[in-house]
C-alpha atoms as a PDB file:
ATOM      1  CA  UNK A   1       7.713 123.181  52.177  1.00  0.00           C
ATOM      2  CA  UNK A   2      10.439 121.818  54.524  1.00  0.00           C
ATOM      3  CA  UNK A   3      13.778 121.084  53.726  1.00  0.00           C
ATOM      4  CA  UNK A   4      16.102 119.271  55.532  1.00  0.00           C
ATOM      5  CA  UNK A   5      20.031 121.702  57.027  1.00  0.00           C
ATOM      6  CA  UNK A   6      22.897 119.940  56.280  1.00  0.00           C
ATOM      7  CA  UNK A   7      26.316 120.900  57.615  1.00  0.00           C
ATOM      8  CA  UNK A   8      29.079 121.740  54.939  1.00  0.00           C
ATOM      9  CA  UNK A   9      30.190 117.931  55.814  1.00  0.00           C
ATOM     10  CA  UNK A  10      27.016 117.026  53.883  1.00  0.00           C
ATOM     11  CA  UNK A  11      25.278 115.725  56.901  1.00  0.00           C
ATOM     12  CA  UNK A  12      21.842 116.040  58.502  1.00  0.00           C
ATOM     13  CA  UNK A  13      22.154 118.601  61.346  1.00  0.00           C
ATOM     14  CA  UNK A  14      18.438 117.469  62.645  1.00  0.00           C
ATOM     15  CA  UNK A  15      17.113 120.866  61.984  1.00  0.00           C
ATOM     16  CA  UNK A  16      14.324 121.526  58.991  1.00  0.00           C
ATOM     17  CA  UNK A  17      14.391 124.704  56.991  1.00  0.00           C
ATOM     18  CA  UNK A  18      10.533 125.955  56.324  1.00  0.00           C
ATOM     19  CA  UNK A  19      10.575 127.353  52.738  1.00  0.00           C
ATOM     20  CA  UNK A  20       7.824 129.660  52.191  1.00  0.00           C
ATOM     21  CA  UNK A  21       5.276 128.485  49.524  1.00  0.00           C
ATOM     22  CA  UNK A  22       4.690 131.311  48.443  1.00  0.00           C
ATOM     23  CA  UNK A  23       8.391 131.792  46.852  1.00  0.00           C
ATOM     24  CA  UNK A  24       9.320 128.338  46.385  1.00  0.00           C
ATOM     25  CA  UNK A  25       5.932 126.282  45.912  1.00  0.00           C
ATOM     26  CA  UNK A  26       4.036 128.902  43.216  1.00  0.00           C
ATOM     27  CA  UNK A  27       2.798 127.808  39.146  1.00  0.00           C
ATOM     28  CA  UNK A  28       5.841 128.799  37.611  1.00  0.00           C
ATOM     29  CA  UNK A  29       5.431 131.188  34.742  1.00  0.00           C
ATOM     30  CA  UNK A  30       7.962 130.342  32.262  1.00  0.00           C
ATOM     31  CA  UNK A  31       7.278 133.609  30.231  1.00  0.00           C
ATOM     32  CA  UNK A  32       8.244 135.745  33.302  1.00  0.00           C
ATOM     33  CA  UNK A  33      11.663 133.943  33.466  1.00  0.00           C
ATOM     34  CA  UNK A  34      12.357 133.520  29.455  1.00  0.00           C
ATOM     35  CA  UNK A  35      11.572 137.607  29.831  1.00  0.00           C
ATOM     36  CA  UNK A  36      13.762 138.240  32.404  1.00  0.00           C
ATOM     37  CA  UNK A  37      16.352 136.158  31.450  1.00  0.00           C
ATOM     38  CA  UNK A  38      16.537 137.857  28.071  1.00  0.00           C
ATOM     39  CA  UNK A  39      16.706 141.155  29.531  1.00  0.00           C
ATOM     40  CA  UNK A  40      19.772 140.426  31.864  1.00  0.00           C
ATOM     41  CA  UNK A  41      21.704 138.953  28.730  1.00  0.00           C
ATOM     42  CA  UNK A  42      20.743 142.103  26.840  1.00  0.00           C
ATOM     43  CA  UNK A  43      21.916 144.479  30.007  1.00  0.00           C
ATOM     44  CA  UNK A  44      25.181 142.725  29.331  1.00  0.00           C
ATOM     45  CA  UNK A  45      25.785 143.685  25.499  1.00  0.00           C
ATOM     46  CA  UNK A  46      27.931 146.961  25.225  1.00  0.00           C
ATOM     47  CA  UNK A  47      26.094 147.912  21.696  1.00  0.00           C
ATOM     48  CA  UNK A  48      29.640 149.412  20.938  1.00  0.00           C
ATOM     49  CA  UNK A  49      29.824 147.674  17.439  1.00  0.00           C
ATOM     50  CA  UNK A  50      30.570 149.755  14.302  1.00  0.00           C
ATOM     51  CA  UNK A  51      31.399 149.135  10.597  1.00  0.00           C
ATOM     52  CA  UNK A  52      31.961 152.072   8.530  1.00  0.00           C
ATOM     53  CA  UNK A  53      29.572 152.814   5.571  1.00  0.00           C
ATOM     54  CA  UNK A  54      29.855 154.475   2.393  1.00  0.00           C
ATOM     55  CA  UNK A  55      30.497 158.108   3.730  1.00  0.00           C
ATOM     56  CA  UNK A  56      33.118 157.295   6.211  1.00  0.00           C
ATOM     57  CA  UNK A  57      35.522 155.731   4.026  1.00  0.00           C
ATOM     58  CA  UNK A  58      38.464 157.738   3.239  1.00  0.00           C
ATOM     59  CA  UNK A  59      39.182 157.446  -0.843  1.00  0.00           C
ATOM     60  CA  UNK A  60      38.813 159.479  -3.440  1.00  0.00           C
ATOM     61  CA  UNK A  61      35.216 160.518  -4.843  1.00  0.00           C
ATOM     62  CA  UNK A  62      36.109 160.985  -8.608  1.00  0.00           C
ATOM     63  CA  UNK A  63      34.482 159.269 -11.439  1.00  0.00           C
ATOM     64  CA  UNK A  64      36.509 155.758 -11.818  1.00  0.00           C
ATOM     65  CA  UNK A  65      35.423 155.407 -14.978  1.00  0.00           C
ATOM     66  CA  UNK A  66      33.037 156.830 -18.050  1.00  0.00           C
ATOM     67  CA  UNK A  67      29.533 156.199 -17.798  1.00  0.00           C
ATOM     68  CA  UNK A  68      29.002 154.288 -20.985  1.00  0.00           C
ATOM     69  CA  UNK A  69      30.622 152.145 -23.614  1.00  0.00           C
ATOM     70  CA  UNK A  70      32.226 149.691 -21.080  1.00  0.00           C
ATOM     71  CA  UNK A  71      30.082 147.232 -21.029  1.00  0.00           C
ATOM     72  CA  UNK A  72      30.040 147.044 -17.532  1.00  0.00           C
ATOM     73  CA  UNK A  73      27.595 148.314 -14.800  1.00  0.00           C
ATOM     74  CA  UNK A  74      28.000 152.288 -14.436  1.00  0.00           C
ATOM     75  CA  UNK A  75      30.370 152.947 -11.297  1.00  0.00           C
ATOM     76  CA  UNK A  76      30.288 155.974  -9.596  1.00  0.00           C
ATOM     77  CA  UNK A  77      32.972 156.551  -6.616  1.00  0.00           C
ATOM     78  CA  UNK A  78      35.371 153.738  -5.299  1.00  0.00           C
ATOM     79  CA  UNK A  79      33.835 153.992  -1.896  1.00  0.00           C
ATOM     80  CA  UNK A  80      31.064 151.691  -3.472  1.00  0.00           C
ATOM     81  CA  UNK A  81      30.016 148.812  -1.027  1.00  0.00           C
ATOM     82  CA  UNK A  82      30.470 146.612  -4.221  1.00  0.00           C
ATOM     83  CA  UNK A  83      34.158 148.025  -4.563  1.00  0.00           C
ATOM     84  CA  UNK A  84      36.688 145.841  -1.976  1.00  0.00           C
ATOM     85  CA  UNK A  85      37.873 148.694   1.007  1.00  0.00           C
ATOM     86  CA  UNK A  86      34.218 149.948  -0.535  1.00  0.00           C
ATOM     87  CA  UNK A  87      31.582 151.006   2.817  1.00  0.00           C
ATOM     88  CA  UNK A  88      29.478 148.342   3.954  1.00  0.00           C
ATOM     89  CA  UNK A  89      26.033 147.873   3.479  1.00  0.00           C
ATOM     90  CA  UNK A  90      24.026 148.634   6.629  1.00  0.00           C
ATOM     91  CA  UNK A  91      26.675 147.837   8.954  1.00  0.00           C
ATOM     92  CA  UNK A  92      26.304 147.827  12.617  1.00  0.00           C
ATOM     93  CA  UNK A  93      25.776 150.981  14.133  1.00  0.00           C
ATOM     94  CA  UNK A  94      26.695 151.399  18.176  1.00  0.00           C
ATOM     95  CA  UNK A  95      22.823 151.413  20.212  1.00  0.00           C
ATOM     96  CA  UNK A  96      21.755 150.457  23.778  1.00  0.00           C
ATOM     97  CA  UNK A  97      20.036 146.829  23.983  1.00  0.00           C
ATOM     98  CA  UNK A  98      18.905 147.520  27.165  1.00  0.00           C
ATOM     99  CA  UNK A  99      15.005 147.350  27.826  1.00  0.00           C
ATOM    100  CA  UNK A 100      12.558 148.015  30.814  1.00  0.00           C
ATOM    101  CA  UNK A 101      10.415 145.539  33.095  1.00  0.00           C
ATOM    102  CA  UNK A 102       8.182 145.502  35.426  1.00  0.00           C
ATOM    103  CA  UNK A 103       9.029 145.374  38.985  1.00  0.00           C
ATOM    104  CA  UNK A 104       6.540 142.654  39.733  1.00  0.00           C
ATOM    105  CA  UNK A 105       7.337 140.616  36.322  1.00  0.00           C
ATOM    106  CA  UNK A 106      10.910 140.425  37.718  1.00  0.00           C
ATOM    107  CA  UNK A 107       9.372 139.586  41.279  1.00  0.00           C
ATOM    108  CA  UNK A 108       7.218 136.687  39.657  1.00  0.00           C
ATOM    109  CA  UNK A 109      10.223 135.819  37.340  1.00  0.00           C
ATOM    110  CA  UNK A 110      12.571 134.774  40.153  1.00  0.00           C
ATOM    111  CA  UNK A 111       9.915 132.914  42.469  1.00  0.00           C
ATOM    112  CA  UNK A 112       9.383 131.226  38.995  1.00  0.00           C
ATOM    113  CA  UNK A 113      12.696 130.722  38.378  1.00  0.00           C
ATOM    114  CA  UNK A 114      13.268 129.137  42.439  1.00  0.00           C
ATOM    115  CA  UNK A 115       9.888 127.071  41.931  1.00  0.00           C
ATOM    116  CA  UNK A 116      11.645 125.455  39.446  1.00  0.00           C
ATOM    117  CA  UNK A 117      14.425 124.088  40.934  1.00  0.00           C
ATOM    118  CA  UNK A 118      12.479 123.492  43.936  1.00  0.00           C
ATOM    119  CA  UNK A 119      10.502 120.968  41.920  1.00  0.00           C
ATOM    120  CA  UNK A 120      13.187 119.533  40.751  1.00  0.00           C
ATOM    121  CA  UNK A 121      15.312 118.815  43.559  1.00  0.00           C
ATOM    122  CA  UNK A 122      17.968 120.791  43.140  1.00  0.00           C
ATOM    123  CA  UNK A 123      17.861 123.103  46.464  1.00  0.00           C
ATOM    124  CA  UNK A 124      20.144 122.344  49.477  1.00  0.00           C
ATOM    125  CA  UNK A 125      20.169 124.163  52.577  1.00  0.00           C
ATOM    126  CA  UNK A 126      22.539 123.876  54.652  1.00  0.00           C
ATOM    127  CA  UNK A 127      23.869 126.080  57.917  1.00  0.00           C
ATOM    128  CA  UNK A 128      26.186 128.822  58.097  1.00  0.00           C
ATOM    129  CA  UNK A 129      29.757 128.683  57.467  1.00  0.00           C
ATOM    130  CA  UNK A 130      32.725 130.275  56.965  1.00  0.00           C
ATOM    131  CA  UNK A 131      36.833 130.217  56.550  1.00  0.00           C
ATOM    132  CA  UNK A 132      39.255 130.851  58.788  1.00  0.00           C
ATOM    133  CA  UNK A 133      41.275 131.744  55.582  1.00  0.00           C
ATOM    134  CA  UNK A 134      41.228 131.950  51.932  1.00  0.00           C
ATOM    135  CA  UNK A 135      42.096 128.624  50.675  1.00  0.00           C
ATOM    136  CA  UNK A 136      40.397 127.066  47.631  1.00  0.00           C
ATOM    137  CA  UNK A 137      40.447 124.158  49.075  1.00  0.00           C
ATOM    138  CA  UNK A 138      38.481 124.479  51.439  1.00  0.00           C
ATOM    139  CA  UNK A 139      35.486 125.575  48.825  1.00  0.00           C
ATOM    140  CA  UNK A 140      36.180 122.450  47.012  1.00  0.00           C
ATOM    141  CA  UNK A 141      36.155 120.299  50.225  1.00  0.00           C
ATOM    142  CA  UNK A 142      32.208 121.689  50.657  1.00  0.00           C
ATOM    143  CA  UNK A 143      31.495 120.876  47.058  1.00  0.00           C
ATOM    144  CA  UNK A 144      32.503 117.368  47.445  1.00  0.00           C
ATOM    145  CA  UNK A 145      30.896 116.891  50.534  1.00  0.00           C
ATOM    146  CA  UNK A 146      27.737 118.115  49.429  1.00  0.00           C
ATOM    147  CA  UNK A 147      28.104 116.163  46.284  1.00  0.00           C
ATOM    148  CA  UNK A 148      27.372 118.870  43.575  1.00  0.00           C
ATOM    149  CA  UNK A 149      31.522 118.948  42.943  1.00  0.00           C
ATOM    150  CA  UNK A 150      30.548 118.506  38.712  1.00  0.00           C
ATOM    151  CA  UNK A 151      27.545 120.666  39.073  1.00  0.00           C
ATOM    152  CA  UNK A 152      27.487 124.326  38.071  1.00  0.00           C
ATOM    153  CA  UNK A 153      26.686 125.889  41.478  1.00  0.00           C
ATOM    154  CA  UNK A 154      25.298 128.426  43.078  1.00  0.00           C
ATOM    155  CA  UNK A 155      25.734 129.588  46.733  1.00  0.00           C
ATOM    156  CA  UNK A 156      23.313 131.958  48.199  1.00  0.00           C
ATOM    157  CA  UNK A 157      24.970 133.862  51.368  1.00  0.00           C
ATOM    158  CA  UNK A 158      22.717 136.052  54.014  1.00  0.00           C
ATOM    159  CA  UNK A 159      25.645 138.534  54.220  1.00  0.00           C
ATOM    160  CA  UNK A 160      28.964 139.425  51.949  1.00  0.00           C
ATOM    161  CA  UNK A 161      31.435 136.878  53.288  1.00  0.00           C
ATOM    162  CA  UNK A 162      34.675 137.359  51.641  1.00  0.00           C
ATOM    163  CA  UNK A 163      36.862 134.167  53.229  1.00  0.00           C
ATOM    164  CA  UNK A 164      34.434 132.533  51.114  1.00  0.00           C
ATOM    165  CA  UNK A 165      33.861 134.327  48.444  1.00  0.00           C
ATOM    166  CA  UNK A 166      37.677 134.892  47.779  1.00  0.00           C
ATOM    167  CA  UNK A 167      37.771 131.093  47.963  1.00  0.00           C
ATOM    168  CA  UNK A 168      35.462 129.736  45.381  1.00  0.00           C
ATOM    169  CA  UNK A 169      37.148 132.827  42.603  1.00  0.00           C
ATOM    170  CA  UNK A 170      38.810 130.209  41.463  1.00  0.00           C
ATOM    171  CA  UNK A 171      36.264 127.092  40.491  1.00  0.00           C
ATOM    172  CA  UNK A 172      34.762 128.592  36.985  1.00  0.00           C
ATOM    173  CA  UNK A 173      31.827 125.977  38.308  1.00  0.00           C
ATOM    174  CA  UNK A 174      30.793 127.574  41.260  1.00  0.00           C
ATOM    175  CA  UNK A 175      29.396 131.031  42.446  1.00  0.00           C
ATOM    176  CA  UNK A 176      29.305 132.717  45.572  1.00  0.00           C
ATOM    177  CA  UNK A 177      26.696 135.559  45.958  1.00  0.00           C
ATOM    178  CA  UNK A 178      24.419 137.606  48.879  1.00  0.00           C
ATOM    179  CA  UNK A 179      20.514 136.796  48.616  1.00  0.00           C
ATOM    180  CA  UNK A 180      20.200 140.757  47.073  1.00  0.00           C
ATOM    181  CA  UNK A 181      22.234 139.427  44.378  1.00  0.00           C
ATOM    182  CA  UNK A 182      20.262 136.754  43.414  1.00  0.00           C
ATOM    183  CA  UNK A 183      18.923 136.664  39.804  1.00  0.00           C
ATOM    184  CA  UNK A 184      16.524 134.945  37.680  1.00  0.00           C
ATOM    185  CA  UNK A 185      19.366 133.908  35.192  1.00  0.00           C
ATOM    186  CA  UNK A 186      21.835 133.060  37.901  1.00  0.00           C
ATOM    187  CA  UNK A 187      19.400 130.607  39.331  1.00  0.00           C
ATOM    188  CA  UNK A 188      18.399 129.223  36.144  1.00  0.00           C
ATOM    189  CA  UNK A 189      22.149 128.774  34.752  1.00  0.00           C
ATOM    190  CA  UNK A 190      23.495 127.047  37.832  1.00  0.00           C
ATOM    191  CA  UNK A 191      22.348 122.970  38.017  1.00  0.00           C
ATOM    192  CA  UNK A 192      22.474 123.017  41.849  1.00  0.00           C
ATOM    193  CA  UNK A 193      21.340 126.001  44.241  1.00  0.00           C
ATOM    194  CA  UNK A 194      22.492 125.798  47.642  1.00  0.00           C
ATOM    195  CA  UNK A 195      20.675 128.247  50.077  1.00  0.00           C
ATOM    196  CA  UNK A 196      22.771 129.075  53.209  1.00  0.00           C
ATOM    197  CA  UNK A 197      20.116 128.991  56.318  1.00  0.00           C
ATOM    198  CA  UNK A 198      21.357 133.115  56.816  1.00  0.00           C
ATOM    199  CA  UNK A 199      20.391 133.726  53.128  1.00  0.00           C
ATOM    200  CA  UNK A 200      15.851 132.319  53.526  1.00  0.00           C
ATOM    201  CA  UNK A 201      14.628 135.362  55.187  1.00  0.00           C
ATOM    202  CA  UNK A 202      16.042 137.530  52.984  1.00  0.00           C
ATOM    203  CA  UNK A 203      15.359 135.643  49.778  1.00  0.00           C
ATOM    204  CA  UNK A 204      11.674 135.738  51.297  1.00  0.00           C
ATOM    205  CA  UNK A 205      11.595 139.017  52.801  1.00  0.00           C
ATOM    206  CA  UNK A 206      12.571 140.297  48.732  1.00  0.00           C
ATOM    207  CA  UNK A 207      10.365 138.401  46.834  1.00  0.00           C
ATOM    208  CA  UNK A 208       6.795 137.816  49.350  1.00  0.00           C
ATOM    209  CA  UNK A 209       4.494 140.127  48.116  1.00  0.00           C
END
């Protein structure tokens, strides 16, 4: 599949990227990516929630009242979830969301996941670039050229940049990552990808089998 470079101006440079078919042009397997998707939004939970239950409240454990003649349900101690400052129910309880897959599921999940947007038009490639210095508005000059300035979007580096990097921190729509940080939910969340030439052989090198 080839692709035409543009230059961060937006412009043709004359050159054609060759993306491989084999990580851009598969069947996409929406299962792999729904799984993988799910599993980096459950890495992200901290599990730290916690409600206290009946024998953790502090209160007194005496008899509030007799057993019969009150015409009321029995109570036992005031620490009763149906008491208010009572324990709760099955509350939350702190536990790890975290879960395992496989190494080639994740594999297929992201050449799903870049299949995808390949289909639908939403890859740019364009050349190399970088700042002289960190100045958002440089990042935002890019985005406008390129056209994707409303677009969540995602830039792929080959290498850690950090002129760049330190200049997009700012624009909540745009992310700048390396090609080993690429993820199936980053590429599915962002509207427009845009693949810096540096960034292919690694993307390919990670993901051919």
């Amino acid at each position: 599949m080839e692709i035409a470079v543009l230059d961060i101006n937006g412009k043709e440079t004359g050159r054609k990227a060759d993306l491989s078919n084999e990580v851009f042009g598969i069947e996409p397997n929406t299962h792999a990516v729904y799984l993988d998707v799910k599993q980096y939004l459950a890495n992200q939970r901290q599990g730290t929630h916690k409600a206290k239950e009946r024998a953790e409240i502090t209160g007194s454990t005496r008899k509030i009242k007799k057993q019969k003649g009150t015409g009321t349900a029995r109570a036992g101690s005031i620490k009763s979830p149906i008491f208010k400052g009572g324990g709760r129910i099955f509350g939350p309880r702190p536990r790890n969301y975290s879960f395992k897959l496989n190494k080639n599921l994740k594999k297929l999940a992201r050449k799903s996941a870049l299949s995808l947007k390949a289909t639908d038009k939403q890859i740019t490639v364009i050349e190399d670039f970088s700042f002289d210095t960190i100045k958002t508005k440089n990042f935002t000059n890019v985005l406008n050229s390129l056209g994707v300035q409303d677009k969540k979007t995602l830039f792929v580096l080959g290498e850690s940049n950090k002129n760049v990097y330190l200049s997009s921190r700012n624009l909540k729509s745009s992310e700048v990552i390396t090609y080993s940080e690429l993820s199936t939910y980053k590429i599915m969340n962002a509207n427009s990808l845009v693949l810096l030439e540096g960034s292919l052989k690694g993307i390919e090198t990670n993901l051919s089998n």
